[in-house]
PDB file of N, CA and C in Angstrom:
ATOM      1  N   UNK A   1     183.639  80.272 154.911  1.00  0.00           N
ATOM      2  CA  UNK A   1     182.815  79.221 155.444  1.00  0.00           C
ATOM      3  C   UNK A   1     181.357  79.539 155.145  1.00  0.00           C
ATOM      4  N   UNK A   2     180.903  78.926 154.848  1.00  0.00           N
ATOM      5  CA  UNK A   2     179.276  78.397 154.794  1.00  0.00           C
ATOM      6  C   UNK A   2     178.682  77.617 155.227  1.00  0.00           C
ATOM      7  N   UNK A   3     177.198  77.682 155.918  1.00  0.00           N
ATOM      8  CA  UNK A   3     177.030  77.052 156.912  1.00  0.00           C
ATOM      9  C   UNK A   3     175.372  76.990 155.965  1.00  0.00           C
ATOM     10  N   UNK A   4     175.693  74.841 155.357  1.00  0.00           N
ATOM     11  CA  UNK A   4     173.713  74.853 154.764  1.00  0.00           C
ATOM     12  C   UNK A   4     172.654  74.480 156.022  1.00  0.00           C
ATOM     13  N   UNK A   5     171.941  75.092 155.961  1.00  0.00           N
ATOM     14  CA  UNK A   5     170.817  74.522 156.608  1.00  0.00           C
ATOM     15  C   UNK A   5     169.894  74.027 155.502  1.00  0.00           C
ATOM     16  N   UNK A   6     169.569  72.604 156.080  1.00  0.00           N
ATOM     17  CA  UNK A   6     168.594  71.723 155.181  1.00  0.00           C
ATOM     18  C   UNK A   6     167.486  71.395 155.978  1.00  0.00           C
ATOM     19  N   UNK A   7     166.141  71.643 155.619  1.00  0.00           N
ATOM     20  CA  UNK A   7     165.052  71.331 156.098  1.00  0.00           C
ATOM     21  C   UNK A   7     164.270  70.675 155.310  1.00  0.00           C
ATOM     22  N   UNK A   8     163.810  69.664 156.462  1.00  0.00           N
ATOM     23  CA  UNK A   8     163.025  68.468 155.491  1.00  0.00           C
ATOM     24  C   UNK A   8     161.960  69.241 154.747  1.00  0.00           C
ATOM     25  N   UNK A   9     161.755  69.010 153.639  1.00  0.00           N
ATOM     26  CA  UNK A   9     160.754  69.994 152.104  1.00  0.00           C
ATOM     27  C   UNK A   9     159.133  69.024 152.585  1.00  0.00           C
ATOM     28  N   UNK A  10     158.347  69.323 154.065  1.00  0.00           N
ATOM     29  CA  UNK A  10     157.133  68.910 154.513  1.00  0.00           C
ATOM     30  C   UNK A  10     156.425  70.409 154.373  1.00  0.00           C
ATOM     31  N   UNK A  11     154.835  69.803 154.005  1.00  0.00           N
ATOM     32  CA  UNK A  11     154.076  70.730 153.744  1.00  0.00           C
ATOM     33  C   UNK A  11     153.741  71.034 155.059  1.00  0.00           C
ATOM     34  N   UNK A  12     153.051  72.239 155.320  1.00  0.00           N
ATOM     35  CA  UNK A  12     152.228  72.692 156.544  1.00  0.00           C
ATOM     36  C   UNK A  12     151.162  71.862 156.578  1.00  0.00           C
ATOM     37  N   UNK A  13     151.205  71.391 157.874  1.00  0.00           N
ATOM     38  CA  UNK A  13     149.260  70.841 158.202  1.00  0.00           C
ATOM     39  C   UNK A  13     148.392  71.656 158.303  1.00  0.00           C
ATOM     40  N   UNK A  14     147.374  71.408 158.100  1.00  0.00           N
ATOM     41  CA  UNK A  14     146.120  72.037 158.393  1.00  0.00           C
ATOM     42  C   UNK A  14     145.788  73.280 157.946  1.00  0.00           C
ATOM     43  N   UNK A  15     145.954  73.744 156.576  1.00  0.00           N
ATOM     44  CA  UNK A  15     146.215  74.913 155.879  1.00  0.00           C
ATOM     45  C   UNK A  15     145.228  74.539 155.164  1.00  0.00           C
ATOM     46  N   UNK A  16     144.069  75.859 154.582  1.00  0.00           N
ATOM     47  CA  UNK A  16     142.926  76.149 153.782  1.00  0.00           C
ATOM     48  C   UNK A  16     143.759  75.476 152.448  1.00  0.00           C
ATOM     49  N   UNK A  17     142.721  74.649 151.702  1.00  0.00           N
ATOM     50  CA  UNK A  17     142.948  74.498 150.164  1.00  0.00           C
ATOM     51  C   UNK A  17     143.246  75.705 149.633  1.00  0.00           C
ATOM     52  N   UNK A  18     144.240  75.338 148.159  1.00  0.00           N
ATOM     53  CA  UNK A  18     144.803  76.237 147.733  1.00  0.00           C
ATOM     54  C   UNK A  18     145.745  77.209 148.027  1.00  0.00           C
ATOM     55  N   UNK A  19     146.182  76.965 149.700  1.00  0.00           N
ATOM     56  CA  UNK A  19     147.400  78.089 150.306  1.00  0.00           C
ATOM     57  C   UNK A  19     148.584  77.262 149.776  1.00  0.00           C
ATOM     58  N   UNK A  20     149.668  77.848 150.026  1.00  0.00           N
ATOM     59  CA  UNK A  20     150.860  77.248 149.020  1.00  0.00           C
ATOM     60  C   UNK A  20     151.948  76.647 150.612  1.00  0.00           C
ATOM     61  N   UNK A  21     151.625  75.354 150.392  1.00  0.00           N
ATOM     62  CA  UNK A  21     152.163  74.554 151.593  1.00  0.00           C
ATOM     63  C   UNK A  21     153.337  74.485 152.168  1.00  0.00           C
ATOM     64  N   UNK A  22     154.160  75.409 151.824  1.00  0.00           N
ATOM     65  CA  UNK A  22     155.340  75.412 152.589  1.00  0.00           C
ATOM     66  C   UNK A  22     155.620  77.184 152.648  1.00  0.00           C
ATOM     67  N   UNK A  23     154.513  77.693 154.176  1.00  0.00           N
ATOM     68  CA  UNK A  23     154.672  79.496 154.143  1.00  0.00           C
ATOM     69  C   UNK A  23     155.685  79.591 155.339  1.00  0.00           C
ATOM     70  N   UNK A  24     156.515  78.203 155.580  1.00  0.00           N
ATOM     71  CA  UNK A  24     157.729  78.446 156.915  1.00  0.00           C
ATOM     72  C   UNK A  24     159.037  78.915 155.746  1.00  0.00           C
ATOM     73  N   UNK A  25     158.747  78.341 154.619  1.00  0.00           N
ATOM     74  CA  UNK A  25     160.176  78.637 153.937  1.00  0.00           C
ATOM     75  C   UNK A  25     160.310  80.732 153.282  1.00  0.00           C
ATOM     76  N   UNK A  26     159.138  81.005 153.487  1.00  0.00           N
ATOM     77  CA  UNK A  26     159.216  82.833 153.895  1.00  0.00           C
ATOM     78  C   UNK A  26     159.335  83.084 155.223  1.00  0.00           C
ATOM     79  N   UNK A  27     158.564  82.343 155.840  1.00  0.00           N
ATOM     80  CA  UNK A  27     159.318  82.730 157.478  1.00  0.00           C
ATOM     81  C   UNK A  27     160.545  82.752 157.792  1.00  0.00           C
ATOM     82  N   UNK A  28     161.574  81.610 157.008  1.00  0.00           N
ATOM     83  CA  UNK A  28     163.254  81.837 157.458  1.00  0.00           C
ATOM     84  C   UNK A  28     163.710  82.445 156.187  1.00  0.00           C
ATOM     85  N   UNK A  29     163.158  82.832 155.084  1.00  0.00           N
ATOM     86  CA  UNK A  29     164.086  84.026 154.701  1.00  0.00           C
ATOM     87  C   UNK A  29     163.592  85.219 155.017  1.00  0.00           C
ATOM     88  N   UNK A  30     162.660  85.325 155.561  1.00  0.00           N
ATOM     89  CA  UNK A  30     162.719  86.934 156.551  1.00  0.00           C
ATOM     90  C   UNK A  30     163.350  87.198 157.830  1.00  0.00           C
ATOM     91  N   UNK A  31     163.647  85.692 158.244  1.00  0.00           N
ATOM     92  CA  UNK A  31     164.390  85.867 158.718  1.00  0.00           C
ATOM     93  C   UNK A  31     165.894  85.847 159.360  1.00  0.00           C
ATOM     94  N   UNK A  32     166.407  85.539 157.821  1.00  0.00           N
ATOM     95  CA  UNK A  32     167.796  85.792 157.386  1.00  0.00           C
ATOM     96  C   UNK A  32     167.700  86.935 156.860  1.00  0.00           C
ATOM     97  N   UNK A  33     166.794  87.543 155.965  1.00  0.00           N
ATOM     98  CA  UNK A  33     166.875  88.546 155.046  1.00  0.00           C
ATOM     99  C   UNK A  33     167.194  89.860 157.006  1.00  0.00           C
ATOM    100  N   UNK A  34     166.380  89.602 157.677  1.00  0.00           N
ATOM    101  CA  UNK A  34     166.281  90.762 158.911  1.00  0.00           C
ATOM    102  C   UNK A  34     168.190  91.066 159.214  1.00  0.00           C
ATOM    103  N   UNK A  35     168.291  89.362 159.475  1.00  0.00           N
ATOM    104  CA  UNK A  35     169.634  88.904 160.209  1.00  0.00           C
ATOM    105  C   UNK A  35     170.936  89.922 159.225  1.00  0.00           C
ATOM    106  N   UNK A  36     170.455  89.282 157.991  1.00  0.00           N
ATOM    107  CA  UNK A  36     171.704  90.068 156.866  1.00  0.00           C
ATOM    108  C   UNK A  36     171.713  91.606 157.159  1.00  0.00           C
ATOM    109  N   UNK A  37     170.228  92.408 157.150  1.00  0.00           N
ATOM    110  CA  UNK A  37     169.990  93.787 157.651  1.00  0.00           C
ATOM    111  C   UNK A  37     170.635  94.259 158.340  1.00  0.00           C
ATOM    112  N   UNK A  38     170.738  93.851 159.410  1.00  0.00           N
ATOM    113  CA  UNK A  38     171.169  93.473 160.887  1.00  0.00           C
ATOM    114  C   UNK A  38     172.961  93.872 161.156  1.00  0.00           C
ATOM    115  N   UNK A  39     173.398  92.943 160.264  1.00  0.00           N
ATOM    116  CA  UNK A  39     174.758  92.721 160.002  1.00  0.00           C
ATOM    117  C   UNK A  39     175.358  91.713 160.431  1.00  0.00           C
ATOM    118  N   UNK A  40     174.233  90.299 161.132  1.00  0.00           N
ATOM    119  CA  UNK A  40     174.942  89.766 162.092  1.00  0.00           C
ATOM    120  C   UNK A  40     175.081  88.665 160.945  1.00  0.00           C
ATOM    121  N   UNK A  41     174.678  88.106 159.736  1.00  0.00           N
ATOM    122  CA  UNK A  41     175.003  87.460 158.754  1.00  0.00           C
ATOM    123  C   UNK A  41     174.585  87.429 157.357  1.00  0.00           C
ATOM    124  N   UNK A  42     175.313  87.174 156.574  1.00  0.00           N
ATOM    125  CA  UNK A  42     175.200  86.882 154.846  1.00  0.00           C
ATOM    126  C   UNK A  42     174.281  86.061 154.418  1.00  0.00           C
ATOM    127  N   UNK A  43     173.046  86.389 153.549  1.00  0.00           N
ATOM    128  CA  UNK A  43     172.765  85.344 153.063  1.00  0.00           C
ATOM    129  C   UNK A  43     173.444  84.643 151.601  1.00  0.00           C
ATOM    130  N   UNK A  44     173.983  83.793 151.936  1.00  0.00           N
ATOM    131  CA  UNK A  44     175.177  83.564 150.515  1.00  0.00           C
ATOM    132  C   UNK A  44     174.674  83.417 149.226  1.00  0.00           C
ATOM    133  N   UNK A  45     173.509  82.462 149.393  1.00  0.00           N
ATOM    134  CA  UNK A  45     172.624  82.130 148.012  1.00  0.00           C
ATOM    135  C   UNK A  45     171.686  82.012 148.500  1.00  0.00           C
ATOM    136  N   UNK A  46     170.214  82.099 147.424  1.00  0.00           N
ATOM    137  CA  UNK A  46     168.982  82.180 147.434  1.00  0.00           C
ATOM    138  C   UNK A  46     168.319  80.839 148.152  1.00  0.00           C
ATOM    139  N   UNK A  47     167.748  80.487 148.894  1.00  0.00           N
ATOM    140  CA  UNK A  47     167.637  79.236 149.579  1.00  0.00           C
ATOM    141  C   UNK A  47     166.986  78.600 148.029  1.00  0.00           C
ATOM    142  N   UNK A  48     166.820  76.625 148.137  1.00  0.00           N
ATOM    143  CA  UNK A  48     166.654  76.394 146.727  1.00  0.00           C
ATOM    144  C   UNK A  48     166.496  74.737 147.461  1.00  0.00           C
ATOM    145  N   UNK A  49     165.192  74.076 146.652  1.00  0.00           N
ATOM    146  CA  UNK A  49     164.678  72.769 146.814  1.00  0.00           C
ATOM    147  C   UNK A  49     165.769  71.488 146.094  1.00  0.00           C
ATOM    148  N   UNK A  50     166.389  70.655 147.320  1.00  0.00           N
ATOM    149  CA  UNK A  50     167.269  70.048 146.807  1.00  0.00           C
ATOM    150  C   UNK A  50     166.778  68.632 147.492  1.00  0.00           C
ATOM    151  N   UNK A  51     166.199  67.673 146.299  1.00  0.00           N
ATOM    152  CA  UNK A  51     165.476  66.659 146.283  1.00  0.00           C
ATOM    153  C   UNK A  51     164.414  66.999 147.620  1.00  0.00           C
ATOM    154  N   UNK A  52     164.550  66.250 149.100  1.00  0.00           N
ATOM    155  CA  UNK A  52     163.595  66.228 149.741  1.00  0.00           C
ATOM    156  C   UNK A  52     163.722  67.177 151.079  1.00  0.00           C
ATOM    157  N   UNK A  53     164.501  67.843 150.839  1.00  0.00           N
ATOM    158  CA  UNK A  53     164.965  69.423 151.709  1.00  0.00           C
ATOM    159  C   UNK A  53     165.377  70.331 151.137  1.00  0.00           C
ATOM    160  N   UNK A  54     165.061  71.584 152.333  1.00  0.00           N
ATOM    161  CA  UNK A  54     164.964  72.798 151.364  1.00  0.00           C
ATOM    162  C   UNK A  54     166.021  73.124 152.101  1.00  0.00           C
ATOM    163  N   UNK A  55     167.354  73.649 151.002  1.00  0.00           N
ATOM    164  CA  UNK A  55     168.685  74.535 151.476  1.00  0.00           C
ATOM    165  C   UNK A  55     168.342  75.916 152.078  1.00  0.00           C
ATOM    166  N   UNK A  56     169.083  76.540 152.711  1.00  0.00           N
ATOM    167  CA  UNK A  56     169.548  77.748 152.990  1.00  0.00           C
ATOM    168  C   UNK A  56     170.787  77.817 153.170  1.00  0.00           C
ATOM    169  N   UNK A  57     171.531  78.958 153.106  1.00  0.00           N
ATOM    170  CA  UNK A  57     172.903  79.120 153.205  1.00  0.00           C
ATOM    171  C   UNK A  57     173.107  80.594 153.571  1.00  0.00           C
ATOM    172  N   UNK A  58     173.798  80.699 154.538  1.00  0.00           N
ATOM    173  CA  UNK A  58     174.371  81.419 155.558  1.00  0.00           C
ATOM    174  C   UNK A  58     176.072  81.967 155.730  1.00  0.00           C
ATOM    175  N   UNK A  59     176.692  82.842 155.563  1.00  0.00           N
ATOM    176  CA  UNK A  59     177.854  82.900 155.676  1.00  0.00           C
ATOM    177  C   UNK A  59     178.298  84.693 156.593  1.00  0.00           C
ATOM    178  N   UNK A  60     179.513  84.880 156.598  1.00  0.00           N
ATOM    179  CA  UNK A  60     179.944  85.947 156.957  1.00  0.00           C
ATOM    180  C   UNK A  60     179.951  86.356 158.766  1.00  0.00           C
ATOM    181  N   UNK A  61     180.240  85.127 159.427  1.00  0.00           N
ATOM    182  CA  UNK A  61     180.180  84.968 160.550  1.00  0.00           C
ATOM    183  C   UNK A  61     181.464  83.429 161.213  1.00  0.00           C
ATOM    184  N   UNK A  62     181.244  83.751 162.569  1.00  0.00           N
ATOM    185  CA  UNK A  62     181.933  82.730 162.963  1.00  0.00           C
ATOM    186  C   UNK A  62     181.251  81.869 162.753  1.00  0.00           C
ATOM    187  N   UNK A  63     181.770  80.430 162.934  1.00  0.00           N
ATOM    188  CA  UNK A  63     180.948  79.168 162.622  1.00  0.00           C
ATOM    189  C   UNK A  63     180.080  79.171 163.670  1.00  0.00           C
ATOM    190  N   UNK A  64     180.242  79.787 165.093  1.00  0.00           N
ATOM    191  CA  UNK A  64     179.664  79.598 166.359  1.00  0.00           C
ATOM    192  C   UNK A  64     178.251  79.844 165.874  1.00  0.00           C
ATOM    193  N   UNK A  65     178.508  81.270 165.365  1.00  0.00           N
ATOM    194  CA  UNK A  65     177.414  82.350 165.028  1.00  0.00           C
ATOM    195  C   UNK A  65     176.759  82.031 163.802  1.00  0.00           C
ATOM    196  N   UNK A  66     177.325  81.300 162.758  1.00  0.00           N
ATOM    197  CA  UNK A  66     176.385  80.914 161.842  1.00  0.00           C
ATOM    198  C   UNK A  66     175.341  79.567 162.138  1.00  0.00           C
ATOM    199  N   UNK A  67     175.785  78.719 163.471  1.00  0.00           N
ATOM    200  CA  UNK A  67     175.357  77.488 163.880  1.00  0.00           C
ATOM    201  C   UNK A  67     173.707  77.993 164.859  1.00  0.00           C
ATOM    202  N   UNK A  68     174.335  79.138 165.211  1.00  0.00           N
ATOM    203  CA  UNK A  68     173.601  79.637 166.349  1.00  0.00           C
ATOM    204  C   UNK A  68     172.273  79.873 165.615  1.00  0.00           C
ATOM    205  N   UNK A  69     172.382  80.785 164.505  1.00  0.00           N
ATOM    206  CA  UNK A  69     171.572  81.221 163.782  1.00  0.00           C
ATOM    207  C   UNK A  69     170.664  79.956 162.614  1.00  0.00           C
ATOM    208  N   UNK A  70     171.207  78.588 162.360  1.00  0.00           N
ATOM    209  CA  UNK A  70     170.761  77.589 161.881  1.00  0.00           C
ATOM    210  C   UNK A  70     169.930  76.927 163.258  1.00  0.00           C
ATOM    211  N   UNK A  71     170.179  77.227 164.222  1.00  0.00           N
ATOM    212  CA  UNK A  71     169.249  76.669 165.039  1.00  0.00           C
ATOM    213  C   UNK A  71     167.981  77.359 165.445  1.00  0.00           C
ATOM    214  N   UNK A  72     167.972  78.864 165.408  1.00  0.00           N
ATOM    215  CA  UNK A  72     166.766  79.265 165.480  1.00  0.00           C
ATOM    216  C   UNK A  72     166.166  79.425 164.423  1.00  0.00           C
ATOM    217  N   UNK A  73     166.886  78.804 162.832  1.00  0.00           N
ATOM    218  CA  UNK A  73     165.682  78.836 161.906  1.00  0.00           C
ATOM    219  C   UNK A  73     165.287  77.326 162.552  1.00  0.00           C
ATOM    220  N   UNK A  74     165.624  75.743 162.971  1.00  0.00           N
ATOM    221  CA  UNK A  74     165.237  75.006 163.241  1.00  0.00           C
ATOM    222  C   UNK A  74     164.103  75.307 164.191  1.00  0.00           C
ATOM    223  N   UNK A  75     164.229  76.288 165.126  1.00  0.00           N
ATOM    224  CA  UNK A  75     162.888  76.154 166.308  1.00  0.00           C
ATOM    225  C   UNK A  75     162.055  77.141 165.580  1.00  0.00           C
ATOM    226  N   UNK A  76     161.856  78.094 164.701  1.00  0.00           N
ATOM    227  CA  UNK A  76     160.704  78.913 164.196  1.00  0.00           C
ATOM    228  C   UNK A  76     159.430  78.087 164.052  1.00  0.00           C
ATOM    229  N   UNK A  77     158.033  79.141 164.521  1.00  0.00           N
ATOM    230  CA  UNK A  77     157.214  77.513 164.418  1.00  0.00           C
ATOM    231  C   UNK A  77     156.978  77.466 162.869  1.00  0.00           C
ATOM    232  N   UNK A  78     156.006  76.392 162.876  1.00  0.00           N
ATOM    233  CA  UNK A  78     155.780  75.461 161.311  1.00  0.00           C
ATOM    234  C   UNK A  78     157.116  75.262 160.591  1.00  0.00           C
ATOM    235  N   UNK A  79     158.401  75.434 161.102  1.00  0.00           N
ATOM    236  CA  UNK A  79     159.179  74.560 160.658  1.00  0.00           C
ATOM    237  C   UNK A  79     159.682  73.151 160.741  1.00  0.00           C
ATOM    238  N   UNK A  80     159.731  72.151 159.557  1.00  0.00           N
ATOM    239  CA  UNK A  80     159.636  70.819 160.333  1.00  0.00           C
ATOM    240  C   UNK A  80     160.658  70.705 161.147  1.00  0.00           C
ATOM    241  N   UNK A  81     160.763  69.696 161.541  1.00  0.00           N
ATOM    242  CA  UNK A  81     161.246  68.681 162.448  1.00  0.00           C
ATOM    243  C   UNK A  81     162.918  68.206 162.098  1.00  0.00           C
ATOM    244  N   UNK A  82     164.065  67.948 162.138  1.00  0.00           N
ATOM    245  CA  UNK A  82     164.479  67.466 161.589  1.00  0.00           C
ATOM    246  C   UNK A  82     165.595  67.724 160.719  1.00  0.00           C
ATOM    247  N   UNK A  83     165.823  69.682 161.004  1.00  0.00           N
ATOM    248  CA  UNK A  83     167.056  70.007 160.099  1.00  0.00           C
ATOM    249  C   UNK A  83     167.674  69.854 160.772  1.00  0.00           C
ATOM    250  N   UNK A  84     168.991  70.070 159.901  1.00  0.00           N
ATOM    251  CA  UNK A  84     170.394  69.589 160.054  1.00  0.00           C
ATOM    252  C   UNK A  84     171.321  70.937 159.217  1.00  0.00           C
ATOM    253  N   UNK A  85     172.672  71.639 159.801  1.00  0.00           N
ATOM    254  CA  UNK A  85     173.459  72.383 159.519  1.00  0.00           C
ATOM    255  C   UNK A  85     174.132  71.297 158.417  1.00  0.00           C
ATOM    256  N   UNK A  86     174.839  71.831 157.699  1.00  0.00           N
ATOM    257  CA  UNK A  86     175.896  71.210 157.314  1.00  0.00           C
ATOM    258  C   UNK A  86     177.208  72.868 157.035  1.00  0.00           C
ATOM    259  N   UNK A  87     178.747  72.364 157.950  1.00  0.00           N
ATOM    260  CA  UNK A  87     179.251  73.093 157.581  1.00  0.00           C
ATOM    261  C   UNK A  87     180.444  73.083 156.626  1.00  0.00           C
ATOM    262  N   UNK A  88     179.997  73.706 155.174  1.00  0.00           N
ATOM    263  CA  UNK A  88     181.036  73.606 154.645  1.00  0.00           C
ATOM    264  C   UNK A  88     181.684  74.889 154.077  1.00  0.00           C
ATOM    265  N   UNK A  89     181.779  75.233 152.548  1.00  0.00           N
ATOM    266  CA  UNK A  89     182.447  76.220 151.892  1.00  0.00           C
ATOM    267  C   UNK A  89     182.420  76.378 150.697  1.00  0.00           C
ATOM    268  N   UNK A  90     182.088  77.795 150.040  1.00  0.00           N
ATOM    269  CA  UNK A  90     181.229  77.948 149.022  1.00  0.00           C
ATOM    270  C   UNK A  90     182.213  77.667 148.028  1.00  0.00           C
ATOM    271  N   UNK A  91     183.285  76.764 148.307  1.00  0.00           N
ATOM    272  CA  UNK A  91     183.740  75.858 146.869  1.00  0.00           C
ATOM    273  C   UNK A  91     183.559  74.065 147.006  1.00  0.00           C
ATOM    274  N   UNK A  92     182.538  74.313 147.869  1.00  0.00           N
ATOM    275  CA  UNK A  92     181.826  72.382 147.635  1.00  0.00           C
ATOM    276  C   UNK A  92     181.293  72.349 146.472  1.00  0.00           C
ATOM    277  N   UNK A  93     181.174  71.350 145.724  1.00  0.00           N
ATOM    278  CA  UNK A  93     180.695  71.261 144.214  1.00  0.00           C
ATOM    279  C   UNK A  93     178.953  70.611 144.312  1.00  0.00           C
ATOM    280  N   UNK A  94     178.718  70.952 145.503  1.00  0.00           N
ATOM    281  CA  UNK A  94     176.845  70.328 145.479  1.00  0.00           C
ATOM    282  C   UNK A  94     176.839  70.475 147.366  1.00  0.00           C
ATOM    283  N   UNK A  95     175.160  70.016 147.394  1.00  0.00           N
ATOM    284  CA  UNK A  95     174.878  70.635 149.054  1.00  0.00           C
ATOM    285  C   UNK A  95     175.410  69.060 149.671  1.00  0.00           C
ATOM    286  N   UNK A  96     175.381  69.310 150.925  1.00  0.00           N
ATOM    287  CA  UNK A  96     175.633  68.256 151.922  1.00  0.00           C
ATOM    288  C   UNK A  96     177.306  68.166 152.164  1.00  0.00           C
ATOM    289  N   UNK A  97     178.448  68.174 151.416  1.00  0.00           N
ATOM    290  CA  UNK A  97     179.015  68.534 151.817  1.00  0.00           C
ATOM    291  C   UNK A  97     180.346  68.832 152.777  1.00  0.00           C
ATOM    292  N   UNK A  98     180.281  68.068 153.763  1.00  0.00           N
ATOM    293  CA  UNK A  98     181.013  68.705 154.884  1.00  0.00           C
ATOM    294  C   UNK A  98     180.446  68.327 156.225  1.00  0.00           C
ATOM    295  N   UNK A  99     180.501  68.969 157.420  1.00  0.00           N
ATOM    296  CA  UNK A  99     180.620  68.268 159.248  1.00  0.00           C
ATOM    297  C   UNK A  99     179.191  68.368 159.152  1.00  0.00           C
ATOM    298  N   UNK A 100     178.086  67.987 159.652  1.00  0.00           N
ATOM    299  CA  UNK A 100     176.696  67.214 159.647  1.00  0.00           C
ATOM    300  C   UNK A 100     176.387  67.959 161.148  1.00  0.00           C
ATOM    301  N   UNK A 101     175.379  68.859 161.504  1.00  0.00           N
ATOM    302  CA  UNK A 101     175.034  69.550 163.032  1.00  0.00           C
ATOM    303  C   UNK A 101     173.935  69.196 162.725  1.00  0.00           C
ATOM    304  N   UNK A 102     173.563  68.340 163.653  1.00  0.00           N
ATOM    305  CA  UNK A 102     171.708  68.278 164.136  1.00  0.00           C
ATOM    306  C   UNK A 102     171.054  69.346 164.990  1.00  0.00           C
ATOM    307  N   UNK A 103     170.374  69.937 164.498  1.00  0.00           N
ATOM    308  CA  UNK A 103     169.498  71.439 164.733  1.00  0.00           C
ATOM    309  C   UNK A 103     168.257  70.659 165.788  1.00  0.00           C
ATOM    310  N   UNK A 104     167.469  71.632 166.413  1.00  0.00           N
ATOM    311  CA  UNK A 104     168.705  73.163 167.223  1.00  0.00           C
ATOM    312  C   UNK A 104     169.899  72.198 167.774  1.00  0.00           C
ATOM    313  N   UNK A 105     170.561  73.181 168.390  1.00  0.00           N
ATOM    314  CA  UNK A 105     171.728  73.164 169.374  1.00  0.00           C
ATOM    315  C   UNK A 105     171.125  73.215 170.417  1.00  0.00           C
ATOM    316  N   UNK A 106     171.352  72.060 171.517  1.00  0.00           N
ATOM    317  CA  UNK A 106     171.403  72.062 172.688  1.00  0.00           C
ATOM    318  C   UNK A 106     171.441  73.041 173.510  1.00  0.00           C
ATOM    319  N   UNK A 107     170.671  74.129 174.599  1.00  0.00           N
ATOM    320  CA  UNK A 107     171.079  75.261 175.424  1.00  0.00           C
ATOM    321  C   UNK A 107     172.553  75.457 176.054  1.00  0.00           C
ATOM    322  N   UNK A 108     172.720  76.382 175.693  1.00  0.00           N
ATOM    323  CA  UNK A 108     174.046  75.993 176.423  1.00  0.00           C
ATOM    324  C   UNK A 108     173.983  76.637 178.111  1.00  0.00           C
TER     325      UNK A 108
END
């Protein structure tokens, strides 16, 4: 199982000319890259700009635990608004995919 997280591909506001407008998409691979460290999950593939959201992909966990972990890349700040899990399996032939989770998850 693989679990994409897609985030809408919005620049940062209010950032000095010339900074490179999207510095949330190093914020969640450091912090998947920590998570993989960690042991608590895989990063499966290199996250990667797919039309107007940016993928990540996540695996080597329960679905609970890979959902869990797509929701706190959704609340990191300067991340937009608006992702969405998708869970599928790294023999889908393109992103999207599979069951549709609107990020974060509700507290439980």
């Amino acid at each position: 199982m693989v679990v994409e997280i897609h985030v809408p591909l919005l620049p940062t506001s209010d950032l000095p000319d010339g900074c490179y407008p999207f510095p949330w998409i190093e914020e969640v691979e450091d912090l998947l890259s920590d998570l993989e460290d960690e042991g608590d999950v895989e990063v499966f593939d290199e996250g990667e700009e797919d039309g107007d959201v940016y993928v990540f992909f996540v695996t080597g966990a329960a679905e609970r635990d890979l959902l869990a972990v797509a929701s706190r890349v959704a609340t990191l700040p300067g991340v937009p608004a608006g992702a969405v899990a998708v869970v599928s399996n790294d023999e889908a032939e393109e992103f999207g995919l599979g069951r549709r989770v609107a990020l974060p998850l509700p507290a439980l």
